[in-house]
Every structure is written in C-alpha cells, then in structure tokens.
C-alpha atoms as a PDB file:
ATOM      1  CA  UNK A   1      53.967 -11.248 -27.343  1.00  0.00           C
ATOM      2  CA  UNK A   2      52.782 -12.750 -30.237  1.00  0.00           C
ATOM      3  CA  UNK A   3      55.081 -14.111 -33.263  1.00  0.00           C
ATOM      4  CA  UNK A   4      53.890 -14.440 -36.817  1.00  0.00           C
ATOM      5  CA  UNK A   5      55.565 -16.495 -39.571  1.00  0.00           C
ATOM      6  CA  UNK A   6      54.440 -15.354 -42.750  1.00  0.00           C
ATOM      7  CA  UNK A   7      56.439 -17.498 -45.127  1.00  0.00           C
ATOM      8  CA  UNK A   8      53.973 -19.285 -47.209  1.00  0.00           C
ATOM      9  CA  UNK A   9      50.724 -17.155 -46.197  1.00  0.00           C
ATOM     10  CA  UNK A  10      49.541 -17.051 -49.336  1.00  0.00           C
ATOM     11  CA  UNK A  11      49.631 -20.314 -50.406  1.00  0.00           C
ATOM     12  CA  UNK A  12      48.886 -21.889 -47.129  1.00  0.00           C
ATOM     13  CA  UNK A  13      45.425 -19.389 -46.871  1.00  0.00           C
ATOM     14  CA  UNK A  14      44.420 -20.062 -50.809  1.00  0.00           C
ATOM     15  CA  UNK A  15      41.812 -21.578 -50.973  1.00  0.00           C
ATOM     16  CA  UNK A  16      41.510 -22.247 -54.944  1.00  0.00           C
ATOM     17  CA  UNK A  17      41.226 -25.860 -56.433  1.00  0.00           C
ATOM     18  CA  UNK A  18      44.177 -25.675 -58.804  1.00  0.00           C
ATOM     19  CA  UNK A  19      42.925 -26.386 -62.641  1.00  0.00           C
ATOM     20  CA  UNK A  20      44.964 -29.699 -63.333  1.00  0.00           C
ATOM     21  CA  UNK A  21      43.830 -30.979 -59.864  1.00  0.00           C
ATOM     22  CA  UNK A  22      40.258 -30.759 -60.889  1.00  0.00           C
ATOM     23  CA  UNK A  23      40.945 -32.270 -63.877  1.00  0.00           C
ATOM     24  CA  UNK A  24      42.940 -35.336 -62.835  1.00  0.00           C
ATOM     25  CA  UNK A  25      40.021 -35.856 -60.026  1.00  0.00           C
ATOM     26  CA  UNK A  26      37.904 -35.608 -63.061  1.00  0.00           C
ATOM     27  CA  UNK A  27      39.297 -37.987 -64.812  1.00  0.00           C
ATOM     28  CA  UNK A  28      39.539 -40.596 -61.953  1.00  0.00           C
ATOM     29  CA  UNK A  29      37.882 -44.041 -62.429  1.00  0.00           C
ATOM     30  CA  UNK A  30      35.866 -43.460 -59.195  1.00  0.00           C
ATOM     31  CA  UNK A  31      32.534 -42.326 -59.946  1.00  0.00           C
ATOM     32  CA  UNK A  32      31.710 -40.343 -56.583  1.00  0.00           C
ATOM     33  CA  UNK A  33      35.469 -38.586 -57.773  1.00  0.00           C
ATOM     34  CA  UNK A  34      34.026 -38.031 -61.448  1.00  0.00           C
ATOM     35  CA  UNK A  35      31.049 -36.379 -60.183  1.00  0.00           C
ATOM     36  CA  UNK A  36      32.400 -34.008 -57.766  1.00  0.00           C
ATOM     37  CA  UNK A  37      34.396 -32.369 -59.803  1.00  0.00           C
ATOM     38  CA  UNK A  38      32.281 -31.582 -62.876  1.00  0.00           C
ATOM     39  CA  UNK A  39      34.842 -28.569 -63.431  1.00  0.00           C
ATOM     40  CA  UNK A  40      37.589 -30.687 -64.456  1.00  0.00           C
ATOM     41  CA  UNK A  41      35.843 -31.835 -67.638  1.00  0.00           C
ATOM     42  CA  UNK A  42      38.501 -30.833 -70.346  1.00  0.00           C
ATOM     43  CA  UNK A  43      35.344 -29.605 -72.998  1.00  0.00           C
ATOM     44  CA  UNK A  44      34.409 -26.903 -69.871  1.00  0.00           C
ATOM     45  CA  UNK A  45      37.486 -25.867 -69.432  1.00  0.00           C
ATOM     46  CA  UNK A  46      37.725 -21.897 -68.478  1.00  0.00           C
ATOM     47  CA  UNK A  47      40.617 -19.755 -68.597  1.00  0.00           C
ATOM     48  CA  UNK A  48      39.200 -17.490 -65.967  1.00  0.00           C
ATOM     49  CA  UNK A  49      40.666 -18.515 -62.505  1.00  0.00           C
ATOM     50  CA  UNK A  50      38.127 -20.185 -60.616  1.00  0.00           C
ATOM     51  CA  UNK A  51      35.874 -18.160 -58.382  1.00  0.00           C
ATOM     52  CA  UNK A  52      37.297 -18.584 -54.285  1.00  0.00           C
ATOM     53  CA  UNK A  53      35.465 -19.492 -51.334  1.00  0.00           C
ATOM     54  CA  UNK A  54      36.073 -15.762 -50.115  1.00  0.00           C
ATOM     55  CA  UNK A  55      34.561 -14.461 -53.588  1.00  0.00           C
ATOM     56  CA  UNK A  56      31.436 -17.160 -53.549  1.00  0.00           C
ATOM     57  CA  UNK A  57      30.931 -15.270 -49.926  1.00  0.00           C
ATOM     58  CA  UNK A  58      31.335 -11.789 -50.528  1.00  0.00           C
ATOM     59  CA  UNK A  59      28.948 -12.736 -53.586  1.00  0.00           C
ATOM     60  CA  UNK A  60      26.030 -14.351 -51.419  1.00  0.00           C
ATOM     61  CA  UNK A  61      26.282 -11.936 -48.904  1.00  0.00           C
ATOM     62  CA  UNK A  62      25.821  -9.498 -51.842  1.00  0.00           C
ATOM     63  CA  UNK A  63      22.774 -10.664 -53.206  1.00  0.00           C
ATOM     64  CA  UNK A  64      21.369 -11.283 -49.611  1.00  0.00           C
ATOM     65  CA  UNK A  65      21.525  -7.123 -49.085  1.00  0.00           C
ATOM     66  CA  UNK A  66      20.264  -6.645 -52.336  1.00  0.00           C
ATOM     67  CA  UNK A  67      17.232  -8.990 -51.228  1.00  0.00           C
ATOM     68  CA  UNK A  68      16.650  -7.277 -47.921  1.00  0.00           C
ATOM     69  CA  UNK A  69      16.812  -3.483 -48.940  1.00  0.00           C
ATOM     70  CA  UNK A  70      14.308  -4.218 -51.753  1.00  0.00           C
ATOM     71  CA  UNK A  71      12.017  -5.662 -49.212  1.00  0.00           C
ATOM     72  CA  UNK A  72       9.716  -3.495 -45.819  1.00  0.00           C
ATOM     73  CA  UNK A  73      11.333  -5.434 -42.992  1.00  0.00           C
ATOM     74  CA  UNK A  74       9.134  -5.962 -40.017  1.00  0.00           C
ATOM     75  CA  UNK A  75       9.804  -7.919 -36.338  1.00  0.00           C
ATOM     76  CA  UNK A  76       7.597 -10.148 -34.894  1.00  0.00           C
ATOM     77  CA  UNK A  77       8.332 -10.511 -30.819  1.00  0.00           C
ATOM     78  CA  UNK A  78       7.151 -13.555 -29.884  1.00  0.00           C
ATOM     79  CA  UNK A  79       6.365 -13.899 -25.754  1.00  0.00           C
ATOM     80  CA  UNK A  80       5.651 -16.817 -24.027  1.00  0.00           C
ATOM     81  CA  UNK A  81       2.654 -16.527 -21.472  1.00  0.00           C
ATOM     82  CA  UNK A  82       3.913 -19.393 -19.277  1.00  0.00           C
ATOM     83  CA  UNK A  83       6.224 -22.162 -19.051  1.00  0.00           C
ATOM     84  CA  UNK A  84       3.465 -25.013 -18.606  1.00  0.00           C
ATOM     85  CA  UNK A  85       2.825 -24.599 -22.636  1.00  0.00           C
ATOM     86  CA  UNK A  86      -1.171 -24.801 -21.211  1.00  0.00           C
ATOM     87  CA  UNK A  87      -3.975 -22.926 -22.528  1.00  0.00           C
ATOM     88  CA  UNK A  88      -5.388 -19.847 -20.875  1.00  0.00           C
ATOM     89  CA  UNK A  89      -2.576 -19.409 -18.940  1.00  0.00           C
ATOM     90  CA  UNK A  90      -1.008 -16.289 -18.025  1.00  0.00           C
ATOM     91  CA  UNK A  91       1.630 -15.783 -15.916  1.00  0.00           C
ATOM     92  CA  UNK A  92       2.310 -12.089 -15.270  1.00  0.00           C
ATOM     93  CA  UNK A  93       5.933 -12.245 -13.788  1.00  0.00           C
ATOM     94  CA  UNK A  94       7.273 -14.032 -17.039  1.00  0.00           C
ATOM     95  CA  UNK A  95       5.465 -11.710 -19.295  1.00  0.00           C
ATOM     96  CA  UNK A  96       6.942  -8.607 -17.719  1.00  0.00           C
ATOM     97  CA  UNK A  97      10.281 -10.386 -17.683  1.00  0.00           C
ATOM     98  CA  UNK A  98       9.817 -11.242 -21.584  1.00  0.00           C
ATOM     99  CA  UNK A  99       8.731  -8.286 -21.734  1.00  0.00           C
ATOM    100  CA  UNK A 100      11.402  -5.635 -20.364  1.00  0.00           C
ATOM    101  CA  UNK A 101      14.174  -8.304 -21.857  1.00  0.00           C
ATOM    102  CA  UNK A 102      12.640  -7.402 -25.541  1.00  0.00           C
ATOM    103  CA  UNK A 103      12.938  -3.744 -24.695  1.00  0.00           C
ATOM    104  CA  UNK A 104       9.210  -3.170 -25.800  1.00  0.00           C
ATOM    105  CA  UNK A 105       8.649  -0.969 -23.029  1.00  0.00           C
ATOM    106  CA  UNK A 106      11.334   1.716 -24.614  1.00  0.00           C
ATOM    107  CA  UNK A 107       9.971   0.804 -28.238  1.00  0.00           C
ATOM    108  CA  UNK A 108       6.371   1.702 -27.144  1.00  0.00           C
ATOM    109  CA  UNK A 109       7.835   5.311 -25.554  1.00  0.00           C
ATOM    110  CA  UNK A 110       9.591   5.853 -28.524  1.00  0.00           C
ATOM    111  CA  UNK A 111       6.048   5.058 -30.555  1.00  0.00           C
ATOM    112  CA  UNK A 112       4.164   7.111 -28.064  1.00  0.00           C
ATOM    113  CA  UNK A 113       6.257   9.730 -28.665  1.00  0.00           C
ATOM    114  CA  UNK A 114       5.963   9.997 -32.097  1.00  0.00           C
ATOM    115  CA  UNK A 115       3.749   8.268 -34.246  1.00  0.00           C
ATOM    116  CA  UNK A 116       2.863   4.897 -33.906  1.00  0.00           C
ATOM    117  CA  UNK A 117       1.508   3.836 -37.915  1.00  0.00           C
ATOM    118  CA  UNK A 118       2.822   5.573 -41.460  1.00  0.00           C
ATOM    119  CA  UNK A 119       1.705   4.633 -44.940  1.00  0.00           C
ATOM    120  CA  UNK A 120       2.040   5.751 -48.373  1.00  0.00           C
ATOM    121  CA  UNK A 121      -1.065   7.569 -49.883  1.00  0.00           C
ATOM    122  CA  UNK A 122      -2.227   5.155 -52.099  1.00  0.00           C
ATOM    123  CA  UNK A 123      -2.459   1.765 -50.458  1.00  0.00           C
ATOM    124  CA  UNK A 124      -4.373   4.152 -47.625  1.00  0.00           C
ATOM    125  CA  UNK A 125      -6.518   5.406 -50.003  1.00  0.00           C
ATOM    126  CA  UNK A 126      -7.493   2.024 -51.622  1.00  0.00           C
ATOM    127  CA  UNK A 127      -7.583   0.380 -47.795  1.00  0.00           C
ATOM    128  CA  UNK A 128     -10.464   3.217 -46.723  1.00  0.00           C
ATOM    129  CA  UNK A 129     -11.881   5.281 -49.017  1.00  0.00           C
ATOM    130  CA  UNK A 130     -15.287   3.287 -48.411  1.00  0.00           C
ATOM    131  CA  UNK A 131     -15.556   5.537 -45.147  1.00  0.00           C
ATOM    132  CA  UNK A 132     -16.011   8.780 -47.098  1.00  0.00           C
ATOM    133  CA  UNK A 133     -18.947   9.021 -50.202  1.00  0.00           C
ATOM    134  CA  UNK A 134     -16.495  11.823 -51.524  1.00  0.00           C
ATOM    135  CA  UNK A 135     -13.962   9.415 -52.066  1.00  0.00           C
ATOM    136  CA  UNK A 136     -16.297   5.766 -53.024  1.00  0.00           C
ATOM    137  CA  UNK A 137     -16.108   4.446 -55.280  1.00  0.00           C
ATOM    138  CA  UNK A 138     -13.324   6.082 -57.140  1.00  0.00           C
ATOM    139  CA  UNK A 139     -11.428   8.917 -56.458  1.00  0.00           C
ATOM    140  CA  UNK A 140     -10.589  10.970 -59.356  1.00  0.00           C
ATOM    141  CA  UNK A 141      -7.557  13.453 -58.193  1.00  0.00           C
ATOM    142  CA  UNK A 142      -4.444  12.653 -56.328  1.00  0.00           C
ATOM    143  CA  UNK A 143      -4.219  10.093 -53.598  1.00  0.00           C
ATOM    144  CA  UNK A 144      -2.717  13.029 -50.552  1.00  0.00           C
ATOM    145  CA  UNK A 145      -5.729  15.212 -51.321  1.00  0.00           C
ATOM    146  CA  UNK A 146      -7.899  11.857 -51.513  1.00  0.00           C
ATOM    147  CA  UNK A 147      -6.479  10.666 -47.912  1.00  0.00           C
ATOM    148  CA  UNK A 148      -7.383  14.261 -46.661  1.00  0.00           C
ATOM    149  CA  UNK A 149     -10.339  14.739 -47.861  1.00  0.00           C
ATOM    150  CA  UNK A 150     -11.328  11.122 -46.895  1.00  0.00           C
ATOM    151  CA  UNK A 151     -10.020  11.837 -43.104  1.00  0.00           C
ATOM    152  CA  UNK A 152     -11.444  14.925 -43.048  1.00  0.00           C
ATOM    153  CA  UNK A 153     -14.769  13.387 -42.914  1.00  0.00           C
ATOM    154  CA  UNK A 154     -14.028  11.435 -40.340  1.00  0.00           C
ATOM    155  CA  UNK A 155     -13.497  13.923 -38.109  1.00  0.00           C
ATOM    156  CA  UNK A 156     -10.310  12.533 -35.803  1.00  0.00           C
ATOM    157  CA  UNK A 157      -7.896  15.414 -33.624  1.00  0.00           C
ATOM    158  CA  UNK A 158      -5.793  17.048 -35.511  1.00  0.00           C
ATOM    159  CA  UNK A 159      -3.093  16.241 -33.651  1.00  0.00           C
ATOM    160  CA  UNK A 160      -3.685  12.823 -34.521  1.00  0.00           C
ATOM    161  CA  UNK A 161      -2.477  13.159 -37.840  1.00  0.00           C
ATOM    162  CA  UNK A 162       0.245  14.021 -40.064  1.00  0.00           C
ATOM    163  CA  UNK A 163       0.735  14.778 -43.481  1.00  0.00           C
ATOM    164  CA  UNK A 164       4.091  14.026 -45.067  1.00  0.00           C
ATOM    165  CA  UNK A 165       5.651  14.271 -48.647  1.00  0.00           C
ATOM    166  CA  UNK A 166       4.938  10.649 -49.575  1.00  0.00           C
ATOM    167  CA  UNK A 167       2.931   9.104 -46.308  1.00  0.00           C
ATOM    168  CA  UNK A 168       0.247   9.703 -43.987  1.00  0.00           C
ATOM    169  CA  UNK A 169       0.932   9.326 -40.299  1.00  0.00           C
ATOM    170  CA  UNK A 170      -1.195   8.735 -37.330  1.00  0.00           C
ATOM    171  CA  UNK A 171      -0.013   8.815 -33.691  1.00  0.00           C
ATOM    172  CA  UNK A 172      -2.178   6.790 -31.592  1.00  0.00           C
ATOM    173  CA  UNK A 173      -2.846   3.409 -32.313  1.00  0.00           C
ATOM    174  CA  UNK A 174      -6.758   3.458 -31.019  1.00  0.00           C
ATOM    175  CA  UNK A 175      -7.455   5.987 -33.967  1.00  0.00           C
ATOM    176  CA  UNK A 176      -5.589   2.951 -36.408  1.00  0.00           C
ATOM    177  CA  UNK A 177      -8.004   0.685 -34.673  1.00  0.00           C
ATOM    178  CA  UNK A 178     -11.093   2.807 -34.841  1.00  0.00           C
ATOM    179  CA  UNK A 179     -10.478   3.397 -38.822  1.00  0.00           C
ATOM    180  CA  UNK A 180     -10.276  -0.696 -38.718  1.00  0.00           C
ATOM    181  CA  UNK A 181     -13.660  -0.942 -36.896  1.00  0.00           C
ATOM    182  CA  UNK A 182     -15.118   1.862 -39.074  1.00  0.00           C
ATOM    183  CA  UNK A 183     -13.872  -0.230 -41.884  1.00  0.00           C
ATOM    184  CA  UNK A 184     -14.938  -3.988 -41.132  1.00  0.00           C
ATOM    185  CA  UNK A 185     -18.430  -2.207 -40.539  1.00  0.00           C
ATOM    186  CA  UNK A 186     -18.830  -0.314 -44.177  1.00  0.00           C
ATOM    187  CA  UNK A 187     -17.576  -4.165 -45.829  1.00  0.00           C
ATOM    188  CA  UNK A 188     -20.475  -5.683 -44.113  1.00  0.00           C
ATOM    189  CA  UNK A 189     -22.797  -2.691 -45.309  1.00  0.00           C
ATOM    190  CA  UNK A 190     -21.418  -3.349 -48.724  1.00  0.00           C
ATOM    191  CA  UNK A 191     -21.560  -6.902 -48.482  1.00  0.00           C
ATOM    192  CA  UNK A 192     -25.241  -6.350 -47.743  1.00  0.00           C
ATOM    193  CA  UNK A 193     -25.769  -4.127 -50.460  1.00  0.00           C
ATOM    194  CA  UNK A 194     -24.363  -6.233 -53.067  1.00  0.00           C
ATOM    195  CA  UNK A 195     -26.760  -9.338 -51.687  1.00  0.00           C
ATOM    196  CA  UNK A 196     -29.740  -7.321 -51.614  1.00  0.00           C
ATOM    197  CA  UNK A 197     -29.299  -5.776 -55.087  1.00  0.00           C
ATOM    198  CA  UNK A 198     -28.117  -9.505 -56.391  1.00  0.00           C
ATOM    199  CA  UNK A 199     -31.013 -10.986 -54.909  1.00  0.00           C
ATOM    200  CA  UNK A 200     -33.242  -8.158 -56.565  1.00  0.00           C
ATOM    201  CA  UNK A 201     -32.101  -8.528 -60.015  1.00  0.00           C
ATOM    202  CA  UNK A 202     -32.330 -12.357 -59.578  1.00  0.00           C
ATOM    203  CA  UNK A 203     -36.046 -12.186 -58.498  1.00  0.00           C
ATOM    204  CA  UNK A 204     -36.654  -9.460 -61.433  1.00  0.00           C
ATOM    205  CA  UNK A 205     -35.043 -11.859 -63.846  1.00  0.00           C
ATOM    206  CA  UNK A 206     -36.732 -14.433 -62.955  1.00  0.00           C
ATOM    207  CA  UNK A 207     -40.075 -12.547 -62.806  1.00  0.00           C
ATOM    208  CA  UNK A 208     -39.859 -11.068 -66.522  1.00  0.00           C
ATOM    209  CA  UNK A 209     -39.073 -14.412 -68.069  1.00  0.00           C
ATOM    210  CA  UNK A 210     -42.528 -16.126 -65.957  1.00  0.00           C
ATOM    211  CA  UNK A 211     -43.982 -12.969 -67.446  1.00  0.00           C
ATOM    212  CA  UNK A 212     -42.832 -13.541 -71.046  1.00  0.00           C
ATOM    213  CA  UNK A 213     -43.923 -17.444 -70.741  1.00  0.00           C
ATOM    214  CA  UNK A 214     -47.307 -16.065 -69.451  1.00  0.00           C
ATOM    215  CA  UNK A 215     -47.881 -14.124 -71.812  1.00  0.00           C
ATOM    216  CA  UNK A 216     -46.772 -16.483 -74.866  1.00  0.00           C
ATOM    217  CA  UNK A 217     -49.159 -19.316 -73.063  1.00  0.00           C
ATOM    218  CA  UNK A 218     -51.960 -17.071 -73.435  1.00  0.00           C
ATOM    219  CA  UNK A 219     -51.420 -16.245 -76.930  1.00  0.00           C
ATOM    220  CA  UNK A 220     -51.368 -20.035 -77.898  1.00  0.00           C
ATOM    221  CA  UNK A 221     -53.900 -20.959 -76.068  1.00  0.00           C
ATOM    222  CA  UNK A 222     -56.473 -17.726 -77.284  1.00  0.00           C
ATOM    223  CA  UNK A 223     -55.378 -18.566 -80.940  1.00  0.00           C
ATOM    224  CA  UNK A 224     -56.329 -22.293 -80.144  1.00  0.00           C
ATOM    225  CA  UNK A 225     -59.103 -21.877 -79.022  1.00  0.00           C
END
C-alpha cells in the first residue's frame, strides 16, 4: 500500500516564479541576477500571471502538431550492409537481420497488396506529360482527364492503375520506374531539341548579319569605284 500526503500539493508542484521574486532578483546588484530575470523589470510589469512550465509545454507541443500535420511525412530506413564500415561490402545475414527487425518485409506485403505509389493529379501531370503529344506542351482541360489521357497512351495493364477522387495510383513499382525511364529519355530528346534548334538560330543569326555586311561592302565598294 501506498500513502499519499496531499497537504501542500499545490504549492509544493507550482511551478510559477512569484512576481515580487522576479522583481527583487531583478533588482539585485549582480549582473548575471539582473539579466536572468528580465521579467522583473518594474516598466514590464504584467498583470497576467506568468505563463507555467506546464503551459510553455502544452504550448510547444502545440505548435509542433500544427507543424507536422501541415507537412507529407515520409521514413527513411537506413540499413547497414556490414559492420566493417568498408566499401563494397555486403553482408547478407546482417541485412536480413536489419531487415526483418525494420518490419520491411510486412510493409512491402502490405504495398504489394495494394498499391505501392499515389499522387495528386497535378504534380503527375506536370512530372510526365512530355510522354504523351496530347498532353505537351500544355494541357488545356483538367489535370484527372490530362493524367488519363496521358497514361492512356502509354499503354500500361489496367490493373496497374487506379483512378481516385483527388490522386492517381499505381500498384507496382516497376511501372513507377518504367514511367521514370520513359521520362529521363524524352528530357534528353528535349534537351537535344532545344540544342539543335539553339544552335540553328545561332548559325542563321549569324549568317544574315555576314549577309547584310556583304551586301553593304559591295555597295560601297561599286559606288567607289
């Protein structure tokens, strides 16, 4: 059995810095005592009791959860491939350890089972509507008829995919990595393109103006001579 005396709880567990405490620390001819107690200056004075430890908590914890639910929260499992910290090392028994520890085999199941990549419209739209000449450069109606037109010229299972309210979902990460492949290929065909018709406007440039200085040679020189 246990035996609680709770004469005095409350004043024994507050933890508020009485007003004419802070102010008589304030006032104290020590200087490392003046400045720790800036709240005892009698020109700041507040009538408002001063905040608690327990509020100045509940308050940072507060604005902490208002910070994380306005954020997209993703984990990063980090696994060690050997315990020699060398190169080019990998040691399968400590992976697979890692490995089942982390519970990634049940989180890839649970992927597998449903599906493993989801997106809004838009940012998918903007990320690969070079694949589709229907939908580059610009797109003109809404960005969940632009993602299906866009996929349906690229010709994946429909199983594969999913249309939601708001997102676009695709089960099997190879098809994610085969729209990255199909993507990194049309920039370097763009990339191209953009060289070749910079380069081609440059020579054309430069052509016209020899051209123009050929030209106004000749008709100095003719009415010279």
């Amino acid at each position: 059995q246990v035996t609680y005396n709770v004469t005095g709880f409350i004043e024994k567990n507050n933890d508020l810095l009485f007003r004419d405490l802070s102010q008589a620390m304030w006032a104290a001819r020590h200087a490392l005592l003046h400045s720790l107690f800036p709240e005892g200056d009698p020109q700041k004075v507040s009538l408002k009791l001063p905040p608690t430890a327990g509020f100045q908590f509940k308050s940072s914890v507060a604005m902490l959860m208002k910070n994380l639910y306005s954020k997209n929260p993703n984990y990063i499992r980090c696994i060690k491939p050997n315990d020699t910290k060398s190169a080019m090392v990998f040691t399968p028994e400590l992976v697979l350890a890692q490995v089942r520890y982390l519970g990634l085999m049940e989180n890839v199941r649970v992927r597998r089972a449903g599906y493993a990549f989801r997106q809004l419209y838009g940012p998918f739209l903007q990320r690969y509507k070079m694949l589709n000449a229907r939908t580059w450069p610009r797109w003109d109606g809404g960005d969940r008829e632009g993602t299906e037109v866009l996929l349906a010229g690229l010709a994946f299972p429909d199983e594969e995919l999913a249309f939601g309210h708001t997102k676009i979902f695709i089960r099997s990460p190879r098809t994610l990595f085969d729209l990255e492949r199909q993507r990194q290929e049309r920039v370097a065909q763009l990339a191209t393109l953009i060289q070749k018709m910079f380069r081609g406007w440059r020579c054309r440039t430069q052509y016209q103006l020899m051209r123009k200085s050929q030209i106004l040679i000749s008709a100095w020189f003719r009415g010279h001579r």
